[in-house]
Protein backbone atom coordinates (compact mmCIF):
# COMPACT_ATOMS: atom_id res chain seq x y z
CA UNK A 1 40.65 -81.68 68.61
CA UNK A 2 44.10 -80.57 70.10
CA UNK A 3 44.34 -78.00 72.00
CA UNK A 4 47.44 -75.68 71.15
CA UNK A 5 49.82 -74.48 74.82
CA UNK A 6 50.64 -71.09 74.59
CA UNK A 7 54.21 -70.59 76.58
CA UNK A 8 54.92 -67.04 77.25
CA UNK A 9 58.40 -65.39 76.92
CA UNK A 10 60.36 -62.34 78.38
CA UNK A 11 60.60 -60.49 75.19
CA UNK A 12 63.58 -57.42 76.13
CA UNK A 13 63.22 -55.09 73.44
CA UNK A 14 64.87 -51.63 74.39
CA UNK A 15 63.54 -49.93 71.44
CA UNK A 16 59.46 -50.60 70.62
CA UNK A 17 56.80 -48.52 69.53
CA UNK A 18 55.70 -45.95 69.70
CA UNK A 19 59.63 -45.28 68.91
CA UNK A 20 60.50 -45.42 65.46
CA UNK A 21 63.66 -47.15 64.33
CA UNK A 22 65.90 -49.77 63.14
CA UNK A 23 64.36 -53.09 64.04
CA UNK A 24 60.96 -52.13 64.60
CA UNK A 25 59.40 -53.28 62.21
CA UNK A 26 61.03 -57.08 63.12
CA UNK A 27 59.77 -56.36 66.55
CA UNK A 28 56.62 -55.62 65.75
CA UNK A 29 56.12 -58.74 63.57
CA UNK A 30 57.14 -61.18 65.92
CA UNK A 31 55.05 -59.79 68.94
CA UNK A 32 52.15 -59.92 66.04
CA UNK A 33 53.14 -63.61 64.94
CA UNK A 34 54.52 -65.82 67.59
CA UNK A 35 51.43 -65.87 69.53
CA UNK A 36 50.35 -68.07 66.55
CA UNK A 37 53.18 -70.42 67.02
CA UNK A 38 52.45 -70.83 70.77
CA UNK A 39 54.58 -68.09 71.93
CA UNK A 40 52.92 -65.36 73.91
CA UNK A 41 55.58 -62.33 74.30
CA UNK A 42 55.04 -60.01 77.10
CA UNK A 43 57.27 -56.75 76.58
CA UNK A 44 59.65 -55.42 78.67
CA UNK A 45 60.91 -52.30 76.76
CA UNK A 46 62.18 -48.29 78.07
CA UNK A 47 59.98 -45.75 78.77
CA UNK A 48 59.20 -42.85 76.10
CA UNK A 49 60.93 -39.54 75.96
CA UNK A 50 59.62 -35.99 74.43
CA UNK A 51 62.27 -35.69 72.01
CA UNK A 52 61.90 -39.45 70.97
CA UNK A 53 60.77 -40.15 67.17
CA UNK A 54 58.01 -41.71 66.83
CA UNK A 55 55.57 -43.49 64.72
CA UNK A 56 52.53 -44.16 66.06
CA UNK A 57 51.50 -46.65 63.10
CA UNK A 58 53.36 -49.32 64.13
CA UNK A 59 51.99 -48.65 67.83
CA UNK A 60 48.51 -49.27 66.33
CA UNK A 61 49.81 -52.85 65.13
CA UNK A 62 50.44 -54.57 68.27
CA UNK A 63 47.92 -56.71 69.16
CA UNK A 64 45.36 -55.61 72.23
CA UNK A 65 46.12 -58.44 74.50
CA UNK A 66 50.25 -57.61 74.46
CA UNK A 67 51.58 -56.84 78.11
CA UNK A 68 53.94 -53.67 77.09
CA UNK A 69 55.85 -52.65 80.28
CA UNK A 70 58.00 -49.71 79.71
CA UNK A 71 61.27 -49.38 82.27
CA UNK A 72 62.73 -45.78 82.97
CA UNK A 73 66.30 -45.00 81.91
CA UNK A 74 68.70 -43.40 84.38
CA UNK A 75 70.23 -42.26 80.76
CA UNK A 76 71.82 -38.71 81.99
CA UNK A 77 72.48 -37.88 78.37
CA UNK A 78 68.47 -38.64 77.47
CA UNK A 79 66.97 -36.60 80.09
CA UNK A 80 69.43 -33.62 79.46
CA UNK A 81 68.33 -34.04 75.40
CA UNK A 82 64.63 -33.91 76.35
CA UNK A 83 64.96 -31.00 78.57
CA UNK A 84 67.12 -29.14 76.71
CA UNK A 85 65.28 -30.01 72.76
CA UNK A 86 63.66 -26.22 72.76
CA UNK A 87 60.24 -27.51 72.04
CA UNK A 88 60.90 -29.69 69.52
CA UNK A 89 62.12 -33.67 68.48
CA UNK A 90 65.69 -33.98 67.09
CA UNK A 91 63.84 -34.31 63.57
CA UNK A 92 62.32 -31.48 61.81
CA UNK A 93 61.37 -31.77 58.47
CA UNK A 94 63.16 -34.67 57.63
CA UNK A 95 66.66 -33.63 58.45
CA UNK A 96 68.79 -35.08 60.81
CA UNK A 97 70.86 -32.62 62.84
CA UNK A 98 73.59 -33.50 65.54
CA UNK A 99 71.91 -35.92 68.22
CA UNK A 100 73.44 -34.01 70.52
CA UNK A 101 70.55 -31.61 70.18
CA UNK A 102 72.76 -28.59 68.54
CA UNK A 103 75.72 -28.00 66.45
CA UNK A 104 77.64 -26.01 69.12
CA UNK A 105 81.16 -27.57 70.24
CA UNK A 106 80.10 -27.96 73.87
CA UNK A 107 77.10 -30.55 73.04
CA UNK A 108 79.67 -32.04 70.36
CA UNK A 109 82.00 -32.85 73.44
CA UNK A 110 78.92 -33.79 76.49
CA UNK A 111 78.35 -36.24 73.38
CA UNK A 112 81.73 -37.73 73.32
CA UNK A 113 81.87 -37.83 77.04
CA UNK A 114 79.05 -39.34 77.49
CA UNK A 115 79.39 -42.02 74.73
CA UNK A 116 83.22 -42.86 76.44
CA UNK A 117 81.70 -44.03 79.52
CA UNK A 118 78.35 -45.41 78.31
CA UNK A 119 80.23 -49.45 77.61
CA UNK A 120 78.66 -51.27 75.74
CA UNK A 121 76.47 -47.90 74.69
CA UNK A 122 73.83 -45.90 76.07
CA UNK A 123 71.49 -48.30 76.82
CA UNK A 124 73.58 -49.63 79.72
CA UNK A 125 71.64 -46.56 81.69
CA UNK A 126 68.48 -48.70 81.01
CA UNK A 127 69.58 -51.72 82.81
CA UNK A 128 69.48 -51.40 86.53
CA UNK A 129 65.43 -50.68 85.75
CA UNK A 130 65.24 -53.00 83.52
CA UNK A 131 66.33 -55.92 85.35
CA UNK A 132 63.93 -54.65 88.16
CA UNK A 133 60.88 -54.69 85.67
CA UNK A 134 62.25 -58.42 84.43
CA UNK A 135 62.33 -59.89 87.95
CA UNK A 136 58.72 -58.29 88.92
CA UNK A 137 57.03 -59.38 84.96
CA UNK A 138 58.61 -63.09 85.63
CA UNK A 139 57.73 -63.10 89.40
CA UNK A 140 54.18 -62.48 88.18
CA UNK A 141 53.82 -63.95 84.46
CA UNK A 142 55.85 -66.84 84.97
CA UNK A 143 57.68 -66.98 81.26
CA UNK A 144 59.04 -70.14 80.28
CA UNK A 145 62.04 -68.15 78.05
CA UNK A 146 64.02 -65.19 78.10
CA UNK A 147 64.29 -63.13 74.58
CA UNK A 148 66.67 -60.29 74.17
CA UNK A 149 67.58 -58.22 71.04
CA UNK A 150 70.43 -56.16 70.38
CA UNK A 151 71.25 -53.89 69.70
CA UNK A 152 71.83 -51.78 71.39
CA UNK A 153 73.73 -54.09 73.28
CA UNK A 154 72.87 -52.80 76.81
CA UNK A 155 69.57 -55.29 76.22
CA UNK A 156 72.19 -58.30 75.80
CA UNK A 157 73.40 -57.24 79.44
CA UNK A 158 70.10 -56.57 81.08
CA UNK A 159 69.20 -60.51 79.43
CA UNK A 160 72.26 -61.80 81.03
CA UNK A 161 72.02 -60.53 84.44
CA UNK A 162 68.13 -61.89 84.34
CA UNK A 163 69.44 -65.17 82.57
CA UNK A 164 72.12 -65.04 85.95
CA UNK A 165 69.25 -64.02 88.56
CA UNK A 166 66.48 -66.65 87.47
CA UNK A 167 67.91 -69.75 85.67
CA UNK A 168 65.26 -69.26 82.64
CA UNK A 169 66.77 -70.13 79.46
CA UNK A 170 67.78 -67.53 77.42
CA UNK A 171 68.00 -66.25 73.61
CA UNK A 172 70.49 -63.40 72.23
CA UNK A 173 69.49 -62.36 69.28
CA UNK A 174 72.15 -59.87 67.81
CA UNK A 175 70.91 -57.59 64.30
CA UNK A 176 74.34 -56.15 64.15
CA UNK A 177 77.51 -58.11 65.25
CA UNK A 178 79.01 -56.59 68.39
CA UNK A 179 82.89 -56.03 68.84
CA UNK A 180 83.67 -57.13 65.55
CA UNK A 181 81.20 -54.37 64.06
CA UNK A 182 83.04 -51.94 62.02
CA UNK A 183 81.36 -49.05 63.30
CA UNK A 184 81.80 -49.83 66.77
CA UNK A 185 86.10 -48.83 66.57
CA UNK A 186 87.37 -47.97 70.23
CA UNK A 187 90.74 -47.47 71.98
CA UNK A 188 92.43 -51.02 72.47
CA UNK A 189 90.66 -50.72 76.37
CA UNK A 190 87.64 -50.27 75.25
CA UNK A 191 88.04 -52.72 72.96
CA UNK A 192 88.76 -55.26 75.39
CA UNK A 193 85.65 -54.53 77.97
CA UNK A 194 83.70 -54.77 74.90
CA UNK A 195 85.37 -58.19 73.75
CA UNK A 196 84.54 -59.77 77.34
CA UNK A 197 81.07 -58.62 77.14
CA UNK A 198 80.36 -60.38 74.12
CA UNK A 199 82.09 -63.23 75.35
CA UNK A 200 80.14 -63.27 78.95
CA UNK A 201 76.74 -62.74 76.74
CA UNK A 202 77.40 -65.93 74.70
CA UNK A 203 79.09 -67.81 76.49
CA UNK A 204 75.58 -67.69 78.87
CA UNK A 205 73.34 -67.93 76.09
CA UNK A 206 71.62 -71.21 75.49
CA UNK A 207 70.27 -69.74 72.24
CA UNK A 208 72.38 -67.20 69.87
CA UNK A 209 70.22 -65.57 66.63
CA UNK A 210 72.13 -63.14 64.10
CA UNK A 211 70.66 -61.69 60.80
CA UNK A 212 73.23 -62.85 58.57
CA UNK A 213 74.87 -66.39 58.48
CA UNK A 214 77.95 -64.49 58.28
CA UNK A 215 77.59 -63.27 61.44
CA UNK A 216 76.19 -66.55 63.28
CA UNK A 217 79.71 -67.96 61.88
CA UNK A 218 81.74 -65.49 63.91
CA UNK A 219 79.93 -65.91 66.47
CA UNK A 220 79.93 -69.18 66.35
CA UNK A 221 83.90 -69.28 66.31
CA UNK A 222 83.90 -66.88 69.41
CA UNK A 223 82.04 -68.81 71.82
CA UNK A 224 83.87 -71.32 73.77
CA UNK A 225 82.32 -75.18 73.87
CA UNK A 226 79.85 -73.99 70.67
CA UNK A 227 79.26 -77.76 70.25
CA UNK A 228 76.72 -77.27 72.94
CA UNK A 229 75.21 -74.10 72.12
CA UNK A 230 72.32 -73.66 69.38
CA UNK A 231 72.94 -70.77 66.88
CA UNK A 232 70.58 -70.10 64.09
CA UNK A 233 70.46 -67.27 61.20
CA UNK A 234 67.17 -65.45 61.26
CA UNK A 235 66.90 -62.57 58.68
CA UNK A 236 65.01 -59.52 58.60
CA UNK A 237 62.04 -59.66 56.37
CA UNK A 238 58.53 -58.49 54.27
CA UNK A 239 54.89 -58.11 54.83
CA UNK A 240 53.21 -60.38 51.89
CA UNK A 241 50.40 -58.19 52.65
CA UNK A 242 52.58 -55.20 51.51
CA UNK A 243 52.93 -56.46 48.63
CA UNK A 244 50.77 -59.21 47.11
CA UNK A 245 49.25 -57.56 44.25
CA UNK A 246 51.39 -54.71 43.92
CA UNK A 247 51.30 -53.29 40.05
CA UNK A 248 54.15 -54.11 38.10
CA UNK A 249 56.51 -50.80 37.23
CA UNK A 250 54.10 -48.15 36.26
CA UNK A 251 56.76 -47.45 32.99
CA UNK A 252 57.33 -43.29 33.71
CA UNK A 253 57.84 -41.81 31.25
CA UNK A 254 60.66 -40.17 33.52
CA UNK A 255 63.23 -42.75 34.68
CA UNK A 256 62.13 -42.74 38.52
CA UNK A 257 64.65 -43.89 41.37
CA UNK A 258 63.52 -44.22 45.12
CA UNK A 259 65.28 -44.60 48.47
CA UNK A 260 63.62 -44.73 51.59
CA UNK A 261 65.69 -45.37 55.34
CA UNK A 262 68.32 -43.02 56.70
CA UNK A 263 71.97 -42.34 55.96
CA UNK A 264 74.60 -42.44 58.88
CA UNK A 265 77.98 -42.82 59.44
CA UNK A 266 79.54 -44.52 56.69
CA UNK A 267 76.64 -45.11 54.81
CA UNK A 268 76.05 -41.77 53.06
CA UNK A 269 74.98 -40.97 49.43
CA UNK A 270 78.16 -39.28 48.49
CA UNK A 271 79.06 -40.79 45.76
CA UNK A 272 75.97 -42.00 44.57
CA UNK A 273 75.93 -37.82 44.07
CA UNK A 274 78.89 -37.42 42.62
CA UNK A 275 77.80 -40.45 40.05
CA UNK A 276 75.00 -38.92 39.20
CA UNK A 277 76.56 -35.49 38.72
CA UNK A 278 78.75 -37.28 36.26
CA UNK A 279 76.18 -39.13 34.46
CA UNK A 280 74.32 -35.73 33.74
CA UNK A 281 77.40 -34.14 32.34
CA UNK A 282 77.95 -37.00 29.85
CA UNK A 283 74.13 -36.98 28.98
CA UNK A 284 72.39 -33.79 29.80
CA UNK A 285 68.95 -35.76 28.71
CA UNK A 286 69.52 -37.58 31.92
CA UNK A 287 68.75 -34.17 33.93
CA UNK A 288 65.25 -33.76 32.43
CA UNK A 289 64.11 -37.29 32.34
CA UNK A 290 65.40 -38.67 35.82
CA UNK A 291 63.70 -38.26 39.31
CA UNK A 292 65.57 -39.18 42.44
CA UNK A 293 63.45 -39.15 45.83
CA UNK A 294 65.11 -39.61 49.06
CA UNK A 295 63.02 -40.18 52.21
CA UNK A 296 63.82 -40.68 55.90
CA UNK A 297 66.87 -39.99 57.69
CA UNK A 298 69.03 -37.38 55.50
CA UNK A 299 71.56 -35.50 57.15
CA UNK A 300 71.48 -31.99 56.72
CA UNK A 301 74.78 -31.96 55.14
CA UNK A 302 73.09 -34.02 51.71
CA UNK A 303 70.01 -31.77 51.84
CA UNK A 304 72.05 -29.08 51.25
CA UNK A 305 73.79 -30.96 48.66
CA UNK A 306 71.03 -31.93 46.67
CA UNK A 307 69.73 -28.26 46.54
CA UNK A 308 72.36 -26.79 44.43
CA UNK A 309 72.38 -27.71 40.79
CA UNK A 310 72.52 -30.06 38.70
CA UNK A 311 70.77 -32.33 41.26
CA UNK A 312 68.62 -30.06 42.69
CA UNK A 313 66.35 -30.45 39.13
CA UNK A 314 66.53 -34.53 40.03
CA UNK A 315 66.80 -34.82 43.86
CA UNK A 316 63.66 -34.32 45.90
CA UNK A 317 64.84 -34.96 49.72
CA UNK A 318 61.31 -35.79 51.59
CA UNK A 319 60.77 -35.99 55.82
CA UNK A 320 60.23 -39.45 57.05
CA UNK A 321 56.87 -40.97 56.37
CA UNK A 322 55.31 -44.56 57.88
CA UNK A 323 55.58 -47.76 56.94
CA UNK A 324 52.42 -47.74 54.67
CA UNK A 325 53.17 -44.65 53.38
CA UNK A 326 56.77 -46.25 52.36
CA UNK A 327 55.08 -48.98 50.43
CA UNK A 328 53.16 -46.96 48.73
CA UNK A 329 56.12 -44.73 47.50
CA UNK A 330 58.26 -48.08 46.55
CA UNK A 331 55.44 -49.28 44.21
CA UNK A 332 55.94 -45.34 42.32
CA UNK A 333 59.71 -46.32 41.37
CA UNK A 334 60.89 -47.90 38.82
CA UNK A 335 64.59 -48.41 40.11
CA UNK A 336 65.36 -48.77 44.12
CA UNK A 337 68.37 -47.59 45.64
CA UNK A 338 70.53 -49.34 47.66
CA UNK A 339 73.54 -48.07 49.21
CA UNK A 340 75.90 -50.08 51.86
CA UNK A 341 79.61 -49.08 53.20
CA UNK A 342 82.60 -49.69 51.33
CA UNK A 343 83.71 -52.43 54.41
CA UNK A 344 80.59 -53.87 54.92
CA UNK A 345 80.86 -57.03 53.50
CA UNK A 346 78.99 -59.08 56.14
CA UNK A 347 76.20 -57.04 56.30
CA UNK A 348 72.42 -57.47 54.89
CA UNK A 349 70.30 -53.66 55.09
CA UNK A 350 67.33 -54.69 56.30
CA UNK A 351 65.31 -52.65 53.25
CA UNK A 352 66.41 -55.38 50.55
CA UNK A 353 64.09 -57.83 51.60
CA UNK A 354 61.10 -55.08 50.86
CA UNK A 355 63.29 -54.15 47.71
CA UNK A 356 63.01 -57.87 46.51
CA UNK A 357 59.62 -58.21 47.41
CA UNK A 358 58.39 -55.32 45.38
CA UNK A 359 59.89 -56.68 42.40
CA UNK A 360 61.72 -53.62 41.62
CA UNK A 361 64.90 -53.37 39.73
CA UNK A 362 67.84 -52.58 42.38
CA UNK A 363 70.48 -50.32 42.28
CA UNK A 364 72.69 -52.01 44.87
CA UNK A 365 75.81 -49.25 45.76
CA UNK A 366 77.08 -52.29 47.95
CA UNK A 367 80.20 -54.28 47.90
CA UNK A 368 80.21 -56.49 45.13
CA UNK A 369 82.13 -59.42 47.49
CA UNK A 370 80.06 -58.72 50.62
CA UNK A 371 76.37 -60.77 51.14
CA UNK A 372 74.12 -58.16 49.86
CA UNK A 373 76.00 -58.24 46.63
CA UNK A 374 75.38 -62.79 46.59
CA UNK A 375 71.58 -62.10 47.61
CA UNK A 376 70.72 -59.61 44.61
CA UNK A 377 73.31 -61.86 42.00
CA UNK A 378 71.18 -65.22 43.32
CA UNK A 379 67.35 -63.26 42.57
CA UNK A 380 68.94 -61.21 39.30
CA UNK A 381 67.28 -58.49 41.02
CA UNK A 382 69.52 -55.62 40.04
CA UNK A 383 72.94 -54.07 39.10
CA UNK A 384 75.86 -54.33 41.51
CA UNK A 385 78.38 -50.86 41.73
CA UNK A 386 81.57 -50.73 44.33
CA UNK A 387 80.55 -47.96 46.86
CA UNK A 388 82.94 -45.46 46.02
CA UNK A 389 83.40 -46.02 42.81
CA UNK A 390 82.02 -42.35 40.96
CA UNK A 391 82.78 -43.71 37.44
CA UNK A 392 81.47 -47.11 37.64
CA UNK A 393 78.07 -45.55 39.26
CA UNK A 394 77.65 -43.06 36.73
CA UNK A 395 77.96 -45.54 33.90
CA UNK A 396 75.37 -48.01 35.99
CA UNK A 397 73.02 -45.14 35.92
CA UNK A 398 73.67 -44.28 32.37
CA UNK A 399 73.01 -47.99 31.40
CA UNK A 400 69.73 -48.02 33.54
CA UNK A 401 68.59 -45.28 31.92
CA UNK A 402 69.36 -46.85 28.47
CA UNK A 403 67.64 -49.81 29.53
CA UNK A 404 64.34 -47.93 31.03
CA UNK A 405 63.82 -46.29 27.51
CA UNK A 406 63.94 -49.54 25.99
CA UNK A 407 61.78 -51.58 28.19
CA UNK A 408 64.36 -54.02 29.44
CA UNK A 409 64.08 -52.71 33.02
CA UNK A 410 62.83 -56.08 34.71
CA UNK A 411 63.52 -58.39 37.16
CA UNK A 412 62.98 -62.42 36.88
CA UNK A 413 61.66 -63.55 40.62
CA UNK A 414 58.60 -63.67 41.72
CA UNK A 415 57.23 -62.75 44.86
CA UNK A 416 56.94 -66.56 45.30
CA UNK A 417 60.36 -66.82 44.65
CA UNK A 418 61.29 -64.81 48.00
CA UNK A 419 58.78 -66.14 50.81
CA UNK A 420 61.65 -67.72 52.92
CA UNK A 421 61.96 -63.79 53.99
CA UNK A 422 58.14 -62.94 54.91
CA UNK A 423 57.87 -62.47 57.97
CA UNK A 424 54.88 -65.56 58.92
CA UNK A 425 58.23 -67.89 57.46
CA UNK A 426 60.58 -66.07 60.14
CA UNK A 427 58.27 -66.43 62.80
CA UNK A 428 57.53 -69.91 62.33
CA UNK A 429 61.50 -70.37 62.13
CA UNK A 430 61.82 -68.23 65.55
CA UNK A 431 59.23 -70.47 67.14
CA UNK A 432 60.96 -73.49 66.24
CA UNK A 433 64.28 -72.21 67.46
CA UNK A 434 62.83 -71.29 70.76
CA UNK A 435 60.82 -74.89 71.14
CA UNK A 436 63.98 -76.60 70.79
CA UNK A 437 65.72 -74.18 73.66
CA UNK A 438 62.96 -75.15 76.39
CA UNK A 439 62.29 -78.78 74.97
CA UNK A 440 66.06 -79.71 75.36
């Protein structure tokens, strides 16, 4: 009988729960899976905050055994947000007010500030400890690999300098791309720190994992001598557990349409609004037989939105909820909605691998050339609109709703069909990747 070696890693994660967030859940699922493929992770993470939002269900999911150390941040902006948050978190009832912890022009410019000289972004406060808590966890644990995962890109750093200090070999993985990400637009200096950042991170790298094979292709053209670098595409993902056995489409008798995640920046449900106000005009059935439920992240902006009529008869706006409590809602719709910036052709929302795994019908607001738009076109899993298009979305949701009365509301796959994105497949793909780092 073999006996299977379990190699441990240096697994920098600067956000982990408790904290809630965008790439927990992928987090949490590799700490939970890799010590089946041989990989033991022990944490190195920053410490918690009073005004941080948090979810303590997918605390409860890491395993007993994990080593979670938790480095302070010397993050001036942080510790001025938790003691100035009045005795409460920056979410309250679902709505998402300015982080800056108020509305007034003075936090609106301590904001900007501080963002201007935070390079690469705030969590370049975090490293100084967090190299400290590296060197002491592989002083004493002895890991054979070192794991970052951006963003926020302050973790690339703090895996570089540690890469630097000890010779282990080290993986990047990047969720987001870096200074080619849309949403990261500076002044042409800025620009330029940010650019040889990247570079340095790579170029040190012996291992480079992004989300989308889009990105792993720019990437790949960025590094210099990529021949001899290993980069890999390793997607977000599903629980089968989530959903093996979930009920097909309960058939409302109203047409029911569910979002759950957060809207930010770019990514905002304007127009999915304004489609929808136009949809009711031409068919004033539409307003008594449609629901619309919106949970997580909505700025306050969109509450107020939805509360004035005609959507606030279809729009319920609801605080955010855990994970479980997520699934549960998804297997209540019968159409899911996805929206994605105009621009953001290269990017996958992590949701749509849930979406596709419910076996929902989509309603992808997304750029029809972009990835997300191939993905849903290769499972027939929905209807593609153009983001700001108001017409074309009202008329999608007009057809849906033709198509709900009659039945034809259905998707082909099967939740077969889409196990390359369960998470047990990723992990076993991670595992691999980081086998072929330390075995040469």
């Amino acid at each position: 009988m073999s006996v299977r070696v379990e190699r441990r890693f240096l697994y920098i994660a600067f956000g982990f729960p408790p904290l809630a967030g965008s790439g927990i859940q992928r987090k949490v699922r590799f700490t939970q899976l890799l010590p089946r493929q041989g990989w033991q992770p022990i944490v190195l993470t920053v410490s918690r905050w009073g005004n941080d939002i948090i979810d303590e269900e997918w605390e409860r999911q890491i395993p007993k055994d994990i080593k979670v150390y938790r480095a302070p941040s010397f993050d001036p902006y942080r510790i001025v947000m938790a003691l100035k948050r009045q005795g409460g978190n920056q979410v309250k009832n679902g709505s998402q007010k300015d982080s800056g912890g108020g509305n007034s022009n003075i936090a609106r410019l301590i904001r900007r500030l501080f963002h201007s000289i935070s390079i690469p972004d705030h969590a370049i406060w975090w490293v100084p400890l967090a190299v400290l808590w590296g060197l002491y966890i592989i002083i004493r644990h002895r890991p054979v690999l070192i794991y970052s995962s951006s963003g926020p890109f302050g973790a690339s750093i703090a895996g570089l300098i540690l890469r630097k200090l000890t010779g282990l070999p080290w993986v990047s993985e990047y969720r987001d791309p870096w200074a080619a990400n849309p949403f990261r637009i500076f002044s042409g200096s800025r620009n330029k720190i940010e650019s040889c950042l990247e570079r340095m991170c790579l170029k040190n790298a012996e291992g480079i994992i992004s989300t989308t094979s889009a990105t792993t292709e720019q990437f790949r053209r960025r590094t210099p001598n990529s021949q001899a670098k290993r980069f890999i595409t390793i997607t977000n993902g599903f629980d089968i557990q989530d959903f093996k056995g979930m009920a097909p489409p309960l058939e409302n008798e109203h047409l029911r349409i569910i979002f759950a995640g957060m809207f930010y920046e770019r990514r905002t449900p304007q127009a999915f609004f304004n489609g929808l106000k136009e949809a009711i005009k031409a068919k004033p059935q539409l307003g008594q037989d449609l629901q619309v439920v919106l949970v997580g992240m909505i700025p306050d902006e969109y509450r107020a939105q939805a509360n004035v009529e005609p959507l606030k008869s279809v729009v319920e706006i609801r605080p955010y909820i855990p994970h479980s409590e997520v699934i549960e809602l998804l297997n209540t719709a019968d159409v899911l909605y996805l929206p994605q910036a105009k621009n953001l052709t290269d990017f996958i929302p992590g949701k749509i691998f849930e979406y596709l795994a419910s076996r929902r019908f989509i309603f992808a607001v997304v750029p029809p050339d972009g990835i997300t738009a191939d993905l849903i076109r290769r499972f027939e899993a929905g209807v593609i609109v153009s983001p700001e298009d108001v017409k074309e979305i009202a008329d999608a949701l007009l057809d849906i709703y033709d198509s709900h009365k009659n039945g034809a509301l259905k998707v082909k796959h099967s939740l077969e069909d889409v196990m390359e994105f369960s998470w047990p497949a990723l992990s076993e793909k991670l595992a691999g990747f980081f086998n072929e780092i330390t075995d040469g």
